[in-house]
N, C-alpha and C. Protein backbone atom coordinates (compact mmCIF):
# COMPACT_ATOMS: atom_id res chain seq x y z
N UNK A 1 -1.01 16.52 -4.82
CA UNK A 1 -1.87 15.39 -4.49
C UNK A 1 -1.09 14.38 -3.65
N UNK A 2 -2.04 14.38 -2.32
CA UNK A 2 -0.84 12.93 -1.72
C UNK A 2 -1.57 11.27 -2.58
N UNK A 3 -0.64 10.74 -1.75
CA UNK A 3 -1.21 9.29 -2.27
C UNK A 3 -0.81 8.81 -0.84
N UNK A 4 -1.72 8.24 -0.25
CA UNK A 4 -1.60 6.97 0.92
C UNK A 4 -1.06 5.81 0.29
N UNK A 5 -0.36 4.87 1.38
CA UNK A 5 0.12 3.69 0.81
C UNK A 5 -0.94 2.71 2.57
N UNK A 6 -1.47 2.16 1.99
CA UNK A 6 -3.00 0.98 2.32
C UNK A 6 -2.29 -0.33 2.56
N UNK A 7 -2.12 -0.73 4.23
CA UNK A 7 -2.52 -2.22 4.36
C UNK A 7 -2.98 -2.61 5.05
N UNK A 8 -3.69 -3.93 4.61
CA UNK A 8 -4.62 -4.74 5.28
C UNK A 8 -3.77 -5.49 6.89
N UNK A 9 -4.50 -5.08 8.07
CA UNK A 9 -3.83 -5.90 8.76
C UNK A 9 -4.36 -6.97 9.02
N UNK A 10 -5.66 -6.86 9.44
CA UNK A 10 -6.69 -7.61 10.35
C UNK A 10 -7.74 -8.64 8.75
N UNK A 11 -7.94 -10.12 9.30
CA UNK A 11 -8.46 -10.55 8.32
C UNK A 11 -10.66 -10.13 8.12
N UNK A 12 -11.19 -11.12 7.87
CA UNK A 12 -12.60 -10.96 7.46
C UNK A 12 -13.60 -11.54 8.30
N UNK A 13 -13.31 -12.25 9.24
CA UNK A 13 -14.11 -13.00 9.70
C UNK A 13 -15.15 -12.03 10.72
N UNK A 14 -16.18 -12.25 10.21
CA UNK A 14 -17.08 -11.73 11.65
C UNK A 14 -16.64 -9.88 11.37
N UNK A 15 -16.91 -9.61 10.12
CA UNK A 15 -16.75 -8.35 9.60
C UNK A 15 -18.20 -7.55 9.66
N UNK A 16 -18.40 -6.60 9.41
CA UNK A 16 -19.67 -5.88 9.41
C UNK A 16 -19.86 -5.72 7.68
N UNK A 17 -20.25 -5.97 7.05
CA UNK A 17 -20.90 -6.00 5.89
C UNK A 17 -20.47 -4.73 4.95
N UNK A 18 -20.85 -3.74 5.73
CA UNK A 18 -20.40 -2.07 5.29
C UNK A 18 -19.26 -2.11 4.97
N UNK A 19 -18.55 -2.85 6.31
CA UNK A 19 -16.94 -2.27 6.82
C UNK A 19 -16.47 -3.07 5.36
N UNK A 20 -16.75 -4.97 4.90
CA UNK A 20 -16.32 -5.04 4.43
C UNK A 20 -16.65 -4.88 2.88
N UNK A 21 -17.77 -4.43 2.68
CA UNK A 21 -17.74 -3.30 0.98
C UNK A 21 -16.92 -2.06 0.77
N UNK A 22 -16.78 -1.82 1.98
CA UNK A 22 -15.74 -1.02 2.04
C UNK A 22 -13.80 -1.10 1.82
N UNK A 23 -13.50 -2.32 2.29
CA UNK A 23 -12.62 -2.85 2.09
C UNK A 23 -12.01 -3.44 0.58
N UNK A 24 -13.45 -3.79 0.12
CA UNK A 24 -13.53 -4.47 -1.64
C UNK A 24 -13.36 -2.88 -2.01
N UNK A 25 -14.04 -1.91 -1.98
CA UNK A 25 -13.86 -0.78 -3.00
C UNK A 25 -12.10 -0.61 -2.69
N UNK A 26 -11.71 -0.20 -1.99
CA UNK A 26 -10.50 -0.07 -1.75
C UNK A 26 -9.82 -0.73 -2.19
N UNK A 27 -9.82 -2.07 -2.64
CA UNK A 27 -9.73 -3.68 -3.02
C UNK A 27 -8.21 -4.06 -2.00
N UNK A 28 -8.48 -3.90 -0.79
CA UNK A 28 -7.99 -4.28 0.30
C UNK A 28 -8.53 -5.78 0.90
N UNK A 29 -8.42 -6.88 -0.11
CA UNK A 29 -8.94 -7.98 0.16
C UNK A 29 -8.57 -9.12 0.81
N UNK A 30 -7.22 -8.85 1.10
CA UNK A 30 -6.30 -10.01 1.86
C UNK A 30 -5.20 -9.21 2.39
N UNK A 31 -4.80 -10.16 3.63
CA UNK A 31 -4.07 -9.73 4.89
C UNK A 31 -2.34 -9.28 4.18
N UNK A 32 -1.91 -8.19 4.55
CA UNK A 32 -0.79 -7.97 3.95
C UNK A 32 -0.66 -7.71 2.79
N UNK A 33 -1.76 -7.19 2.22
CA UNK A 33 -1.46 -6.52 0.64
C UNK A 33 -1.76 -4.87 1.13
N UNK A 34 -0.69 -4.45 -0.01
CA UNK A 34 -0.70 -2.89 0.26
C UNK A 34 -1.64 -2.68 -0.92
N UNK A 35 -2.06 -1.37 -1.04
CA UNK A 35 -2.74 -0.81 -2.25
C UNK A 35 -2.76 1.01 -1.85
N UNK A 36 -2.39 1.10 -3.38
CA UNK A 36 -2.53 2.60 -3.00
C UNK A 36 -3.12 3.59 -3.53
N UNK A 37 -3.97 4.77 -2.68
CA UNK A 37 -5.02 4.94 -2.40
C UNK A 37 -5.26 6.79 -2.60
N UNK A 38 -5.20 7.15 -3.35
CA UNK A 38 -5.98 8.86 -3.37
C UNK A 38 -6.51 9.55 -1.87
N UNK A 39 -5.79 10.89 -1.89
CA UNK A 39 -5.91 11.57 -0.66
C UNK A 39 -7.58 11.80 -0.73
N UNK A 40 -8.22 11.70 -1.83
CA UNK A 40 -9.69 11.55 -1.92
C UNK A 40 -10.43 10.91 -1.07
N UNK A 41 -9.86 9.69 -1.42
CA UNK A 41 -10.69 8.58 -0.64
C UNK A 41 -10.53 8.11 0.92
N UNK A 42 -9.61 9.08 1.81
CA UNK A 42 -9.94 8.95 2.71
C UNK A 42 -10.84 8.29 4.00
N UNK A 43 -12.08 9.45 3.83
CA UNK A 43 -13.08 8.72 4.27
C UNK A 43 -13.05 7.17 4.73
N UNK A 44 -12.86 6.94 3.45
CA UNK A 44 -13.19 5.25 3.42
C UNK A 44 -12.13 4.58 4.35
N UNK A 45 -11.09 5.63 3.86
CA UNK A 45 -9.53 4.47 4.99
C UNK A 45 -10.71 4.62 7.05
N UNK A 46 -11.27 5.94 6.96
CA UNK A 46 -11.50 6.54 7.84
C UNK A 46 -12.47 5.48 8.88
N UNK A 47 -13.30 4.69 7.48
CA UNK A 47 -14.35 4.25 8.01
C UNK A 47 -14.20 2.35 8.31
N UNK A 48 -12.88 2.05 7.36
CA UNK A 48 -12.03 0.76 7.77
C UNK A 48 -10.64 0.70 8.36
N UNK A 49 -11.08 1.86 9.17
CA UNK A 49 -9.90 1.67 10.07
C UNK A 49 -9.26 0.96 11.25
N UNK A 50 -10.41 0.02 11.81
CA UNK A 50 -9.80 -1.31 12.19
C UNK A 50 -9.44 -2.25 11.88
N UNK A 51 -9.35 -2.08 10.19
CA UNK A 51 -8.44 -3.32 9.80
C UNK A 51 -7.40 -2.78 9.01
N UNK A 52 -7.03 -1.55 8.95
CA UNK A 52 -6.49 -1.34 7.79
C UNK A 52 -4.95 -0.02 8.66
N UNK A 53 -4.24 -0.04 7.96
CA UNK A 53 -2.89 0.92 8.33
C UNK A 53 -2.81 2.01 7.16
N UNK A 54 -2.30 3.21 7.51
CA UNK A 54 -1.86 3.42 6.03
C UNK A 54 -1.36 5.08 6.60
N UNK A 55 -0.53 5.53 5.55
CA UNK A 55 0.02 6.72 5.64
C UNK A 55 0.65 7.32 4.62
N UNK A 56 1.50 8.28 4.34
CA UNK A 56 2.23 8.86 2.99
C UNK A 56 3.04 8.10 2.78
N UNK A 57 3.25 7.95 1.57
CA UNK A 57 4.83 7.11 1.05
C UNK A 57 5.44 7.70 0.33
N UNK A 58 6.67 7.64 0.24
CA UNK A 58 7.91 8.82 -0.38
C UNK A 58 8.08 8.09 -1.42
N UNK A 59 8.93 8.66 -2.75
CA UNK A 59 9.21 8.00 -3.96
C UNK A 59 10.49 6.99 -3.93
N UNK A 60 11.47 6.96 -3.06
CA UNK A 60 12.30 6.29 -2.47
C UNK A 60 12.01 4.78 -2.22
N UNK A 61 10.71 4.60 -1.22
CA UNK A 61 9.95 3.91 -0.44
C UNK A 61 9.31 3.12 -1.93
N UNK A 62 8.37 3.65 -2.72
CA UNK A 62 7.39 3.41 -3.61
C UNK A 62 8.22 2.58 -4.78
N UNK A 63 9.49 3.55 -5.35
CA UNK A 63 10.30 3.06 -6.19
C UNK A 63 10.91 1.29 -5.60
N UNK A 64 11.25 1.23 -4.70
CA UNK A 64 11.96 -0.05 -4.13
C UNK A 64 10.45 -1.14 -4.44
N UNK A 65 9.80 -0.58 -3.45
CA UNK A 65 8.22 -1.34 -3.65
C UNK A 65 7.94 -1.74 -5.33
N UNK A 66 7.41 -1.26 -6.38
CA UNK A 66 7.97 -1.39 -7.60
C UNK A 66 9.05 -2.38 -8.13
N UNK A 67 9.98 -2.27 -7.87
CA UNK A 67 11.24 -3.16 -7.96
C UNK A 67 11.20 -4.52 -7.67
N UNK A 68 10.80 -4.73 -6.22
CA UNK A 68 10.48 -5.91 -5.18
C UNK A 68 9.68 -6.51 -5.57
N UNK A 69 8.35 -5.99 -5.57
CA UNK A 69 6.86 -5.93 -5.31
C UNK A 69 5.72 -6.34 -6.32
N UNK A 70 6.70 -5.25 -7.52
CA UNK A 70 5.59 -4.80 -8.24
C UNK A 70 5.37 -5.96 -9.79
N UNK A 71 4.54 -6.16 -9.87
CA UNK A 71 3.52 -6.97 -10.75
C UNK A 71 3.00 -6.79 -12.24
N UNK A 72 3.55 -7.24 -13.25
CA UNK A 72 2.87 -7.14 -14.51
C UNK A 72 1.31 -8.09 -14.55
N UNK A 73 0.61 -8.17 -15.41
CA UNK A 73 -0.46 -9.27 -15.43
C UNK A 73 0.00 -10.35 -16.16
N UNK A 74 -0.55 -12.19 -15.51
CA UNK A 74 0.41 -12.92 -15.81
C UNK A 74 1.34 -13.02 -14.35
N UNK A 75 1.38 -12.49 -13.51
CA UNK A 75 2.42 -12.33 -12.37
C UNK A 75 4.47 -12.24 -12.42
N UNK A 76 4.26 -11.33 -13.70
CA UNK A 76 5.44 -11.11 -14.63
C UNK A 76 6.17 -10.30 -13.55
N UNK A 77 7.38 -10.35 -13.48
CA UNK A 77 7.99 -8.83 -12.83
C UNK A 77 8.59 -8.32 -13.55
N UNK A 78 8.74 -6.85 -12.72
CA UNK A 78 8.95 -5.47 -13.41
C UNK A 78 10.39 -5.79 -13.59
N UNK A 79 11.09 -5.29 -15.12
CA UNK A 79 12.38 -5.51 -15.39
C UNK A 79 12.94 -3.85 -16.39
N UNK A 80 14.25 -3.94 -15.90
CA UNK A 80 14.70 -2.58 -16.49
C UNK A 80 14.00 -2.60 -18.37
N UNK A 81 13.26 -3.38 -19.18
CA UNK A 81 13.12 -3.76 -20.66
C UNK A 81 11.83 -2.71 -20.02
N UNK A 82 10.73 -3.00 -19.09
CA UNK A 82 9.83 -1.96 -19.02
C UNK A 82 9.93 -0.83 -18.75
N UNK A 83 11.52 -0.69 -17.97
CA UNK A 83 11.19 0.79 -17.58
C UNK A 83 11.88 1.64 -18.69
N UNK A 84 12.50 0.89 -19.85
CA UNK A 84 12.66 1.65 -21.13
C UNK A 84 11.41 1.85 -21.95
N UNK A 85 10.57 0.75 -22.03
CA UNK A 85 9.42 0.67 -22.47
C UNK A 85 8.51 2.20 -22.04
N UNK A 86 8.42 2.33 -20.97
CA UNK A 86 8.04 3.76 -20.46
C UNK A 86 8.76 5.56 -19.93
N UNK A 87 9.54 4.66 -20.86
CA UNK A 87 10.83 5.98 -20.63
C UNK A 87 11.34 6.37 -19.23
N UNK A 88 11.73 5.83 -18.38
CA UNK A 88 11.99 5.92 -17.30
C UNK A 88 13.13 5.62 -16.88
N UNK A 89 14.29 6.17 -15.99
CA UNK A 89 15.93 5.76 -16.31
C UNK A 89 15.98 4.73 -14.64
N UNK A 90 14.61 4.94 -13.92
CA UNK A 90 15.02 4.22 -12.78
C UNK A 90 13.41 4.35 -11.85
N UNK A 91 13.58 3.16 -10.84
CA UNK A 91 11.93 2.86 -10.54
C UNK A 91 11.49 4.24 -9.62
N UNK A 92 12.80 4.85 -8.52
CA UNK A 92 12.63 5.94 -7.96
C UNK A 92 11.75 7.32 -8.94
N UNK A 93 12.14 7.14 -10.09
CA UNK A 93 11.77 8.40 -11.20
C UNK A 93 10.09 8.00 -11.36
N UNK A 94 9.66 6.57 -11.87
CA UNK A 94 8.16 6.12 -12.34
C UNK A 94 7.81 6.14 -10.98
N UNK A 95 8.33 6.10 -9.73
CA UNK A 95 7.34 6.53 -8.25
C UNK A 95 6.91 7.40 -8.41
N UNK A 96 8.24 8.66 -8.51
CA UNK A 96 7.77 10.10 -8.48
C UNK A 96 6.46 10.62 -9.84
N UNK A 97 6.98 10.09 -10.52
CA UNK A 97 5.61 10.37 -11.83
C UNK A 97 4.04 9.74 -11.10
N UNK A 98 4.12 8.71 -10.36
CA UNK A 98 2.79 8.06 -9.48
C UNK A 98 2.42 8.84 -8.84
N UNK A 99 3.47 9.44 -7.81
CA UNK A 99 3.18 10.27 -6.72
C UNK A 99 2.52 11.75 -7.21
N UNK A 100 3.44 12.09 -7.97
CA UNK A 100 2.93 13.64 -9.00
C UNK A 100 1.31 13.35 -9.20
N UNK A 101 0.92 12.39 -9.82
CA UNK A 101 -0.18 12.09 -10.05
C UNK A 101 -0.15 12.35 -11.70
N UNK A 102 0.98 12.15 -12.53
CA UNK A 102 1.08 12.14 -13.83
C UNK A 102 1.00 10.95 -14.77
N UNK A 103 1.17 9.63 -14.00
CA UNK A 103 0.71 8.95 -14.44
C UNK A 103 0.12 7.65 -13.49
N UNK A 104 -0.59 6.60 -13.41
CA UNK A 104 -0.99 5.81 -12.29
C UNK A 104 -0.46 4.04 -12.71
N UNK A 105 -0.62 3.65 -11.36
CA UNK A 105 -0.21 2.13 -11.91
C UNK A 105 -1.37 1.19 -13.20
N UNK A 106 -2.59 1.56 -13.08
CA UNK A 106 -3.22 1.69 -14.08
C UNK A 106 -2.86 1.93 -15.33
N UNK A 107 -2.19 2.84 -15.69
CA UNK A 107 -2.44 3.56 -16.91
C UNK A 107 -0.64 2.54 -17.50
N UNK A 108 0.09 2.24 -16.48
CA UNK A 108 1.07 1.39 -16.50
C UNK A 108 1.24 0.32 -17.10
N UNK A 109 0.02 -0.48 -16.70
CA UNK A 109 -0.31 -1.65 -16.76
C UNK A 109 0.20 -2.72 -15.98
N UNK A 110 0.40 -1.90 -14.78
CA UNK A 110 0.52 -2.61 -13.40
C UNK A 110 -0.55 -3.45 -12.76
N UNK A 111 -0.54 -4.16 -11.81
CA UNK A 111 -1.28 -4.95 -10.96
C UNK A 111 -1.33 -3.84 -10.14
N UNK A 112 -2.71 -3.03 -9.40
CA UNK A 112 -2.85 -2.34 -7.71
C UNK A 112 -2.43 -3.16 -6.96
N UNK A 113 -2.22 -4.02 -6.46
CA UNK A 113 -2.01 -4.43 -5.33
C UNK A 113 -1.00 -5.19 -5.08
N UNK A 114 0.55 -4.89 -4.29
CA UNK A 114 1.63 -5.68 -3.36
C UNK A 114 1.20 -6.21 -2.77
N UNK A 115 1.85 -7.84 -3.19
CA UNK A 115 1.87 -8.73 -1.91
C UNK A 115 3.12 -8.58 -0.73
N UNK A 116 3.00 -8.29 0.19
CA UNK A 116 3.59 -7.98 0.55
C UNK A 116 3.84 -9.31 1.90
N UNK A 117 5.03 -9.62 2.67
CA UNK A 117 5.39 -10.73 3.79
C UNK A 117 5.10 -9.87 4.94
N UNK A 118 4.42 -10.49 6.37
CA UNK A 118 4.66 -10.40 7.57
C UNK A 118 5.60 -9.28 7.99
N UNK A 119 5.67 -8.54 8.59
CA UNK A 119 6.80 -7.65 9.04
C UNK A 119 7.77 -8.22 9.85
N UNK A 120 8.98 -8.19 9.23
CA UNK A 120 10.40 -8.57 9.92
C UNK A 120 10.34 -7.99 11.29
N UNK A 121 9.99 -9.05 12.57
CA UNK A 121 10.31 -8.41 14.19
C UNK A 121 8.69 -8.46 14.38
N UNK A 122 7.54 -8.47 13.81
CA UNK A 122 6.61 -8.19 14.05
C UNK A 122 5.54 -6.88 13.94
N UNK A 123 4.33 -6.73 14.24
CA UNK A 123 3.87 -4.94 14.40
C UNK A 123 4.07 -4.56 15.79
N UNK A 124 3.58 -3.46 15.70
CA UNK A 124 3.71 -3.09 17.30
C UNK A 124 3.68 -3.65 18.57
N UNK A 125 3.87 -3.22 19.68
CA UNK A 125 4.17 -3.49 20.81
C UNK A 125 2.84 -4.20 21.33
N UNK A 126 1.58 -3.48 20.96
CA UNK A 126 0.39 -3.33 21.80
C UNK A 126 -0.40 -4.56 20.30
N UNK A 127 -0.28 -4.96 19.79
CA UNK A 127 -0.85 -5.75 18.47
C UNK A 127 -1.65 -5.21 17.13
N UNK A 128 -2.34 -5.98 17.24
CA UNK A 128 -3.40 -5.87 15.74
C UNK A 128 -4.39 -5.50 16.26
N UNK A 129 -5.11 -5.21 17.15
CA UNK A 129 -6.02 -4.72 17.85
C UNK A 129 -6.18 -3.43 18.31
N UNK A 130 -5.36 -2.62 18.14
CA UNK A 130 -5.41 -1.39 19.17
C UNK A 130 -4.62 -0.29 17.72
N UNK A 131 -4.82 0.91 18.02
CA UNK A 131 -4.49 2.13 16.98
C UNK A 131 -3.10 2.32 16.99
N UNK A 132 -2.19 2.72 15.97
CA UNK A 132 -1.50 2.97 16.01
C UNK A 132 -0.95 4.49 17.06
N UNK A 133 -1.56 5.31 17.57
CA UNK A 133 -1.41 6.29 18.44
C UNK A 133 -1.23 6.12 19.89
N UNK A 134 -1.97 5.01 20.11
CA UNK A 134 -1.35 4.05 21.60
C UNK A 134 -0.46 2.94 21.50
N UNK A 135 -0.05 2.92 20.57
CA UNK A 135 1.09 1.81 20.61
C UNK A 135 0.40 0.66 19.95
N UNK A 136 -0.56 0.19 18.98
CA UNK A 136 -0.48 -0.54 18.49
C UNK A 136 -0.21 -0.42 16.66
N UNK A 137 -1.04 -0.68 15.63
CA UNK A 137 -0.81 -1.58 14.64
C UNK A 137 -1.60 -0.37 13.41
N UNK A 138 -2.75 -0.48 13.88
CA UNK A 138 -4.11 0.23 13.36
C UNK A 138 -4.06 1.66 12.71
N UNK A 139 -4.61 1.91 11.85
CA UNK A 139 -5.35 3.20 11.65
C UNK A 139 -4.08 4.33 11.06
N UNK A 140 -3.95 5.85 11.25
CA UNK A 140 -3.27 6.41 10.27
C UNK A 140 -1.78 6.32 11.04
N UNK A 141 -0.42 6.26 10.19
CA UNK A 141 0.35 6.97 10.94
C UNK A 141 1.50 7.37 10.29
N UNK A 142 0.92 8.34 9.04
CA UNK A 142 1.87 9.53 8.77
C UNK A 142 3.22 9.04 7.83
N UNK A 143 4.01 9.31 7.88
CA UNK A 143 5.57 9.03 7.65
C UNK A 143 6.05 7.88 8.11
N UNK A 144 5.25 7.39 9.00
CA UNK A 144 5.95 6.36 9.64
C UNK A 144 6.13 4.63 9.06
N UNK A 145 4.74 4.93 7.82
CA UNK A 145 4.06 3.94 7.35
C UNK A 145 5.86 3.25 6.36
N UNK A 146 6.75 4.65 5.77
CA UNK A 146 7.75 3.96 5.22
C UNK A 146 8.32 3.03 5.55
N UNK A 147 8.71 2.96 6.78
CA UNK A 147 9.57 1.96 7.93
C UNK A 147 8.37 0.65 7.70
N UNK A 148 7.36 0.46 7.76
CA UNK A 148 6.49 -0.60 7.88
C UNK A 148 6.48 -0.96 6.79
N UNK A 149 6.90 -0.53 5.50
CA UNK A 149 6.87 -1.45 4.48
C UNK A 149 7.88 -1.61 3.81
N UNK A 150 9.33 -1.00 4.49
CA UNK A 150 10.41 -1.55 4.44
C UNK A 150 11.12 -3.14 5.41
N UNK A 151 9.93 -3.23 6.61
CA UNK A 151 9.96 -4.23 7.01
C UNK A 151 9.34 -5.71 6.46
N UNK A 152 8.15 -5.48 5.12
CA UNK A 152 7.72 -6.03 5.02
C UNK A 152 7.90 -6.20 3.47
N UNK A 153 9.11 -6.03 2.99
CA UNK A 153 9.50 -6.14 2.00
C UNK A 153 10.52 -7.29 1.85
């Protein structure tokens, strides 16, 4: 099972209605939050894909994210007391269990959604407007998505 890693680039204003029920299911609701997303649900990245980025994320990538990022309820952070709490010797290991699809941030009792900062240097060359395949910001791009949220960490 892959898992996409989901962010919002582009904000709401002057949205199409669809595009943005679409965005709430995803719960891609504000600029610069990641959320992550079932090779299932596609489609949907498919069909908000002018506001939205997203691609595979490695357990490397996910684990740091976690560490940094990641959110108890309450806006608690994640501390080595939880990751004994869930038997886990390190955040790289509870990625790979996410990624496996053995257990979810849900079932965790995680927050879905990283806040995540601006990208260090900026996005692409071409902006927030244009696809990631011509040089801008937008839409799918693979492996590459790690680097973009190591910048924005």
């Amino acid at each position: 099972m892959n898992l996409f890693a989901v962010i919002r680039i582009r904000g709401s204003v002057n949205v199409n209605p669809r595009i943005k029920r679409t965005l709430e299911l995803i719960r891609a609701f504000k600029v610069n939050h990641l959320v992550l997303v079932k090779e299932s649900e596609k489609g949907m990245l498919q069909k908000a894909q002018g506001f939205l980025t997203w691609g595979e994320i490695d357990a490397k990538t996910l684990g740091m994210l976690l560490e940094k990022r990641g959110r108890l309820p309450g806006n608690k952070r994640i501390g080595n007391e939880f990751l004994k709490e869930k038997s886990a010797k390190s955040f790289e290991e509870l990625a790979t269990k996410i990624i496996e699809g053995k257990t979810s941030l849900q079932e965790l009792g995680l927050k879905p959604v990283f806040r995540l900062s601006p990208p260090k240097k900026g996005y692409e060359r071409a902006g927030i407007k244009k696809a990631y395949s011509i040089g801008g910001a937008l839409g799918y791009r693979a492996s590459d998505m790690n680097a973009l949220i190591k910048k924005m960490t």
